[in-house]
Protein backbone atom coordinates (compact mmCIF):
# COMPACT_ATOMS: atom_id res chain seq x y z
CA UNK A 1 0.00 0.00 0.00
CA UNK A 2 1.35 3.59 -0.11
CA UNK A 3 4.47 4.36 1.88
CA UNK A 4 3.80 6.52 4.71
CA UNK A 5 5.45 10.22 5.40
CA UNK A 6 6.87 11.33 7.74
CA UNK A 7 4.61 13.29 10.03
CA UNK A 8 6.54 17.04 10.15
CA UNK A 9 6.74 16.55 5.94
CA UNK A 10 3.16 18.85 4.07
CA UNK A 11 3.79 16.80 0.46
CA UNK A 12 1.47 16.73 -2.68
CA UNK A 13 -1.07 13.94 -2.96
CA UNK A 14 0.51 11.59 -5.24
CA UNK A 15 -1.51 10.52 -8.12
CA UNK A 16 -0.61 7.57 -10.41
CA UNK A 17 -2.48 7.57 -14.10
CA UNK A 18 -1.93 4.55 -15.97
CA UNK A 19 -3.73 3.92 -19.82
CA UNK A 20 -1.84 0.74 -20.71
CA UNK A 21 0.04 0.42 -23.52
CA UNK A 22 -2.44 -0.94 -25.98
CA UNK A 23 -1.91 1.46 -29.67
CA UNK A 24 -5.54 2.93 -29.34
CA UNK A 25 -5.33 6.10 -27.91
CA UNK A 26 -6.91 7.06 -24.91
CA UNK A 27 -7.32 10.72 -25.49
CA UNK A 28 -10.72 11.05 -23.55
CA UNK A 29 -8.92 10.50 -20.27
CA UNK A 30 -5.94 12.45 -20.81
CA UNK A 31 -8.45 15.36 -21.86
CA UNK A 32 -10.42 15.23 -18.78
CA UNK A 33 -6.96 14.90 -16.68
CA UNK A 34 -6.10 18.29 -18.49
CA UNK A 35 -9.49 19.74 -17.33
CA UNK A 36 -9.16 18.59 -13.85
CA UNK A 37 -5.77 19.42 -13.30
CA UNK A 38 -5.50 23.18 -13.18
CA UNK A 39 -7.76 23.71 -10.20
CA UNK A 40 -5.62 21.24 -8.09
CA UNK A 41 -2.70 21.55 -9.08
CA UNK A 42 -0.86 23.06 -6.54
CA UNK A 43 -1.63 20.10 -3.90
CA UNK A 44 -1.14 17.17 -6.50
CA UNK A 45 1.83 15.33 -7.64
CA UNK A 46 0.97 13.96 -11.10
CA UNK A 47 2.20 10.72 -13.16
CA UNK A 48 0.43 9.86 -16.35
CA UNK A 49 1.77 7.01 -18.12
CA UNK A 50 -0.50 7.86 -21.37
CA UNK A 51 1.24 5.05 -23.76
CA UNK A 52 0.44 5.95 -27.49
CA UNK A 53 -1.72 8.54 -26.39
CA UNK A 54 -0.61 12.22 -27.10
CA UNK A 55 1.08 13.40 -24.24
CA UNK A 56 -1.55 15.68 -21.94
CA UNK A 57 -0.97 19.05 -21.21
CA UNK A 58 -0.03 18.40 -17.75
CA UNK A 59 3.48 17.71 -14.92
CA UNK A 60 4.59 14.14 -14.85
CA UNK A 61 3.62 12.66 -18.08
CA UNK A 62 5.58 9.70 -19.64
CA UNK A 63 4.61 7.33 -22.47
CA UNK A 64 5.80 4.38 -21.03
CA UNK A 65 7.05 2.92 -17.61
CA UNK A 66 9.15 -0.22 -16.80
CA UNK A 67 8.02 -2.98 -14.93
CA UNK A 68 10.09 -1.72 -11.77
CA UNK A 69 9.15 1.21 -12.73
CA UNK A 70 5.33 1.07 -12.36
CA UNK A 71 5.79 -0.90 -9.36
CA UNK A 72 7.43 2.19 -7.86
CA UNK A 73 5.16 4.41 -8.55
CA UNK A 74 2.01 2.27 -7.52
CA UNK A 75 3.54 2.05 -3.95
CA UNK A 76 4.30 5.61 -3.93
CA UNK A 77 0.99 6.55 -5.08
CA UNK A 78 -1.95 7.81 -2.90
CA UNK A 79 -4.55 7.20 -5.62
CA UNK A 80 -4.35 4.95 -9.01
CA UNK A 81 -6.68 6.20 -11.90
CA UNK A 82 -6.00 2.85 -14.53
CA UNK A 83 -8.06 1.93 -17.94
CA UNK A 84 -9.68 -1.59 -17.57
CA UNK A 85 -6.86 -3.24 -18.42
CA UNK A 86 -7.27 -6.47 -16.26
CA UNK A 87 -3.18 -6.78 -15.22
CA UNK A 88 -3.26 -3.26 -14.48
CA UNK A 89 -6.06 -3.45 -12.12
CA UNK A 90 -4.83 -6.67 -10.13
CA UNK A 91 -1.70 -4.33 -9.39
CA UNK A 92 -2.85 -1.24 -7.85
CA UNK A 93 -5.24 -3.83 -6.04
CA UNK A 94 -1.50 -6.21 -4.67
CA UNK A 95 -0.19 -2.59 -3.87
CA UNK A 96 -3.42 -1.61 -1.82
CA UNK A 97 -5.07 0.41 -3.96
CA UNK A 98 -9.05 0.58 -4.61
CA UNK A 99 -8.44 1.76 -8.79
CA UNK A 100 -10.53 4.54 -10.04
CA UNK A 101 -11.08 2.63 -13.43
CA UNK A 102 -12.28 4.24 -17.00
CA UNK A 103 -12.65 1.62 -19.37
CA UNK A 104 -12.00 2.12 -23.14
CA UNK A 105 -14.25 2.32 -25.16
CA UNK A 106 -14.36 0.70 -28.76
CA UNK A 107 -17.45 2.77 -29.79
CA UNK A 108 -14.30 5.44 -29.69
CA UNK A 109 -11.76 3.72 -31.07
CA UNK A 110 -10.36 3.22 -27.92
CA UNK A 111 -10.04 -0.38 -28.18
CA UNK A 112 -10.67 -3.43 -30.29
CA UNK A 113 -14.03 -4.22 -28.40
CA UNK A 114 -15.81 -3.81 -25.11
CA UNK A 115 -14.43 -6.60 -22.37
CA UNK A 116 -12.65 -3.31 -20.73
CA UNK A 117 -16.12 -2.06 -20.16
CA UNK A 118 -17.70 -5.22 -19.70
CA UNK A 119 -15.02 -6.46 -17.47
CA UNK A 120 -14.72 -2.82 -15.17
CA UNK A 121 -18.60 -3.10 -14.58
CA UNK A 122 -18.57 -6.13 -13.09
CA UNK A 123 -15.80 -5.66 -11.03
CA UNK A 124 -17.64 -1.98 -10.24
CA UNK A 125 -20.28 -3.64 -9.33
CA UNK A 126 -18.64 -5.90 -7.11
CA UNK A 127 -16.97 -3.56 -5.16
CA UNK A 128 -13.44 -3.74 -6.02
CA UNK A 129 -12.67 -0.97 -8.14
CA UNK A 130 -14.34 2.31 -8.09
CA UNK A 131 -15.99 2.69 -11.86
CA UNK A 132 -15.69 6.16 -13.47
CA UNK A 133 -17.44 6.11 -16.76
CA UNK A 134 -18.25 9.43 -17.13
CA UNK A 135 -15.90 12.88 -16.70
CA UNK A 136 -17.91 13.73 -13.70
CA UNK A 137 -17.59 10.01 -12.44
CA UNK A 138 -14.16 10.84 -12.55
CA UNK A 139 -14.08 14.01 -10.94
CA UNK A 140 -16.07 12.96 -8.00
CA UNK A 141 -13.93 10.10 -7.46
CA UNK A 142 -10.80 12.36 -7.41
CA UNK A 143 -12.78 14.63 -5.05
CA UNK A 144 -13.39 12.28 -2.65
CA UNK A 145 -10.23 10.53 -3.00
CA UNK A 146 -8.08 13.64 -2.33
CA UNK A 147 -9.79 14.47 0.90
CA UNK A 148 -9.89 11.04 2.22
CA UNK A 149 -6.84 8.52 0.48
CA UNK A 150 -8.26 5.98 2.77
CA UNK A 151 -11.57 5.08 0.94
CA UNK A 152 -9.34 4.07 -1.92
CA UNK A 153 -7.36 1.87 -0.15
CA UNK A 154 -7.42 -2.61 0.21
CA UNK A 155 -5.35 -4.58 2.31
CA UNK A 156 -2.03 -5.50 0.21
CA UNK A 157 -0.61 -8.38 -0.31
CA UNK A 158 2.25 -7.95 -2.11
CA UNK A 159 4.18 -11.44 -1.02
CA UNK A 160 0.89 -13.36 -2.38
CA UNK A 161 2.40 -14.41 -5.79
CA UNK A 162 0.38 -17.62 -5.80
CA UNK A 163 -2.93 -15.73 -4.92
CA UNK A 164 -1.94 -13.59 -7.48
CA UNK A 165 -1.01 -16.10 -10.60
CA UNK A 166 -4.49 -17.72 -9.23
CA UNK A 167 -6.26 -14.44 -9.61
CA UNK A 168 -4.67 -13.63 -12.97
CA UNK A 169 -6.32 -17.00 -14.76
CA UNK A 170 -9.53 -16.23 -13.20
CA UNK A 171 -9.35 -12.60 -14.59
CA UNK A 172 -8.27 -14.11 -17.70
CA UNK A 173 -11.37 -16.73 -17.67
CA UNK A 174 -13.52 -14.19 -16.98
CA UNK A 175 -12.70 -11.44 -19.63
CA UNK A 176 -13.16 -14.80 -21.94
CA UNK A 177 -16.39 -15.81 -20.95
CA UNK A 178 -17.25 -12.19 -21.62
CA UNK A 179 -15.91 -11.47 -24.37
CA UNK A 180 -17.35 -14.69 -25.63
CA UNK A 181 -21.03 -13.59 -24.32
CA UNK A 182 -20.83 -10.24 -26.12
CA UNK A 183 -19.54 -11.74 -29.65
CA UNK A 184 -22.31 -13.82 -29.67
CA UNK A 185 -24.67 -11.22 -29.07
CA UNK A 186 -23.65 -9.10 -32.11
CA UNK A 187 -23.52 -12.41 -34.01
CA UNK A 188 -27.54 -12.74 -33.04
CA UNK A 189 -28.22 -8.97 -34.11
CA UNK A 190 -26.76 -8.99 -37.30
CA UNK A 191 -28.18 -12.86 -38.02
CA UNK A 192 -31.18 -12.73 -40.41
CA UNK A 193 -33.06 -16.02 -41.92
CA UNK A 194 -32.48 -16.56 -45.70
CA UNK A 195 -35.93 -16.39 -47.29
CA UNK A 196 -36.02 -17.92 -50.71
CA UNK A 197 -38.26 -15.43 -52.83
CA UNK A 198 -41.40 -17.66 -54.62
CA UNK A 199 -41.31 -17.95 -57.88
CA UNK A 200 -44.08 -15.13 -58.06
CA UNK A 201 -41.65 -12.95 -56.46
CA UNK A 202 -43.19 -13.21 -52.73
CA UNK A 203 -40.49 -14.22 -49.83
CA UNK A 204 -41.27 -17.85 -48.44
């Protein structure tokens, strides 16, 4: 979970963005990050990892991060905004972090398809992450996360790498089995019967 400061030490929220590095951009986030930024910026500490995304307006932004890297700035981080990227979530969760989670969204060419959506509003649902679909979603979350870090926070576990490899199939069997579910329901909308026309030019 995030590391503690010292007591006598006034420092910046620290705020941990992470898009992924899938090659669709993800410019609706990084827009409202631009939006949101100005009027807090003096008390926040900014990293946005924006990936192919156009680099945002705003301190602290980097395309890409390592894998020691990200794990640095997860556990330095007081809150972690992520896309639905289901490895990225299962992180900020092992470093003790509720995620405020946007999913992409294909209708935007943010993504091949929906399991980011599909997948974050289930998991929304559920409890463990804290689902921001909207700008104001967002903002509200960041609101409330700023004045109180601490209803953003899960008990870490960062030794469990068993739990974790566990948890990673089941993710992985889940965004399946969802993916799977919403295939076949485009497959059933776009279906239609061949009619034969009659010879007399009616449809049988």
């Amino acid at each position: 979970m995030p590391r503690p400061r010292q007591p006598d030490h006034v420092a910046r929220a620290r705020v941990l963005v992470a898009v992924g590095t899938d090659k669709h951009p993800f410019d609706r986030l990084t827009g409202w990050l631009e939006r949101w930024h100005p009027a807090v910026a003096e008390g926040v500490g900014l990293t946005v990892q924006h990936g192919h995304t156009r680099a945002p307006g705003v301190p602290g932004a980097v395309a890409f991060l390592g894998h020691d890297e990200l794990q640095a700035a997860m556990a330095e981080a007081d809150l972690v905004v992520c896309h639905g990227g289901p490895a990225t979530i299962l992180e900020a969760r092992r470093h003790g972090h509720l995620p405020i989670v946007v999913p992409r969204d294909p209708a935007r060419g943010e993504h091949v398809d929906d399991h980011q959506q599909l997948f974050a509003r289930r998991l929304g649902a559920a409890g463990m992450v804290a689902l921001a679909e909207t700008r104001e979603a967002l903002f509200d979350a960041l609101t409330a996360g700023l004045a109180d870090p601490s209803r953003f926070a899960v008990a870490a576990d960062p030794a469990a790498s068993e739990a974790r490899r566990a948890a990673v199939e089941q993710v992985g069997r889940i965004v399946e089995d969802l993916v799977a579910a919403s295939t076949r329901r485009r497959q059933r909308t776009r279906w239609r019967p061949w009619i034969r026309p009659a010879r007399n030019g009616e449809r049988r």
